[in-house]
Protein backbone atom coordinates (compact mmCIF):
# COMPACT_ATOMS: atom_id res chain seq x y z
CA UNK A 1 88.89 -102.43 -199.04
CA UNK A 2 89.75 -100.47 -196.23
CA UNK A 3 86.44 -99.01 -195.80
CA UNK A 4 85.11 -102.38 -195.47
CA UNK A 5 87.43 -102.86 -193.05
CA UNK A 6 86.37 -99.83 -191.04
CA UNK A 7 82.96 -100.85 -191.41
CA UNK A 8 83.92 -104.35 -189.54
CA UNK A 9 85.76 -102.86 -187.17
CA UNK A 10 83.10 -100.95 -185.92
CA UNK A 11 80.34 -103.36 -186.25
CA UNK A 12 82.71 -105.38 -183.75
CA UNK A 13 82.49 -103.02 -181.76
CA UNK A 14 79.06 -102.17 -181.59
CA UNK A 15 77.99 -105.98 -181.01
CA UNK A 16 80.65 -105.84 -178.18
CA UNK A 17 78.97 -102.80 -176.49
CA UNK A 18 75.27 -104.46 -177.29
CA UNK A 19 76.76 -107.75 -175.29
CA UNK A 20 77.63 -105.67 -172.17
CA UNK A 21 74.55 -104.50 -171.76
CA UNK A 22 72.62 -107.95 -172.73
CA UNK A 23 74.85 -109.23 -169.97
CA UNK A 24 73.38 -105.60 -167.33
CA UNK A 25 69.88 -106.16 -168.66
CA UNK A 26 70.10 -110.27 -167.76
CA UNK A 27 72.22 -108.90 -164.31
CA UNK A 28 69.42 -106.82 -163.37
CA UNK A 29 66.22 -109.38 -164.47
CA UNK A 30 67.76 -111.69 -162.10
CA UNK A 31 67.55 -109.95 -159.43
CA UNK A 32 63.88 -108.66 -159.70
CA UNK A 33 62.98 -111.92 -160.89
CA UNK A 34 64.59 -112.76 -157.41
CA UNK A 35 62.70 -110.49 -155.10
CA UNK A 36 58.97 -112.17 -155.56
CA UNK A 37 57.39 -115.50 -156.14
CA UNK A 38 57.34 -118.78 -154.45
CA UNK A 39 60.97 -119.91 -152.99
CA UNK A 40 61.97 -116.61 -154.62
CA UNK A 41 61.20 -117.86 -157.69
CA UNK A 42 59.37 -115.37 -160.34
CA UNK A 43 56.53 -117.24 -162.37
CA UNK A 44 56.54 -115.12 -164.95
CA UNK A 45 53.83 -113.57 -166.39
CA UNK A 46 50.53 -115.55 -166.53
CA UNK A 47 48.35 -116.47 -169.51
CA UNK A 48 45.11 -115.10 -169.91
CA UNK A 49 42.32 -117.82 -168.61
CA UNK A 50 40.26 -118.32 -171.51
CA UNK A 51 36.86 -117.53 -171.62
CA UNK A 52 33.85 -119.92 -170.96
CA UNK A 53 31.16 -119.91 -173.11
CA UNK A 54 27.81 -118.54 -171.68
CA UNK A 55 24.96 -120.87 -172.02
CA UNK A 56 21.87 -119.33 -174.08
CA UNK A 57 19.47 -119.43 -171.27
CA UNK A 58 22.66 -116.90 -169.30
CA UNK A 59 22.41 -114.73 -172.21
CA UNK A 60 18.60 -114.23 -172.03
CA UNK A 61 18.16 -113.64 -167.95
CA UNK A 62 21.50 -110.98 -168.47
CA UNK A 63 19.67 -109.14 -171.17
CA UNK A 64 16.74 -109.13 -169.55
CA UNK A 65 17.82 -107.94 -166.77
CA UNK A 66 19.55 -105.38 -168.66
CA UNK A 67 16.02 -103.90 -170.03
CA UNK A 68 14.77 -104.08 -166.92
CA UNK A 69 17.87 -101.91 -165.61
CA UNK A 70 17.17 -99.74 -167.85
CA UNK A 71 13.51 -99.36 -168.38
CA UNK A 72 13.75 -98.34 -164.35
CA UNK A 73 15.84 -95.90 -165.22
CA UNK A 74 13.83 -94.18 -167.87
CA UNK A 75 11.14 -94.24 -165.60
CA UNK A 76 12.82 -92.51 -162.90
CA UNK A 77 14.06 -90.02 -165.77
CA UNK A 78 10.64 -89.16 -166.82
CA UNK A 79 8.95 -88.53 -164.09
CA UNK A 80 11.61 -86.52 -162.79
């Protein structure tokens, strides 16, 4: 029983010790989340914009211009 005791007693303390520095972590948050944004407001960090889907038409012109990109490029390989 008195192990259990010990046990407590330290888990007690640990949590106490974990709180303190909750409470230096949440001190020091606050004042970088102080320093930027508007009114000195942060805004946290922003969600990715989700991506638009690219008609089929878009998909054809950028791969052809793709080949085309790259057929120059052979070309100016070869005769090289």
């Amino acid at each position: 029983m008195t192990n259990l005791t010990g046990v407590i007693r330290q888990l007690k303390k640990e949590r106490q010790r974990v709180q303190g520095e909750m409470e230096q972590l949440n001190t020091a948050l606050a004042a970088l989340g102080s320093l930027g944004g508007v009114g000195g407001k942060s805004t946290g960090i922003r969600a990715p914009k989700a991506r638009r889907p690219m008609s089929v038409a878009a998909r054809k012109r950028i791969a052809a211009a793709q080949q085309a990109r790259w057929a120059k490029w052979k070309k100016n390989k070869r005769n090289k």
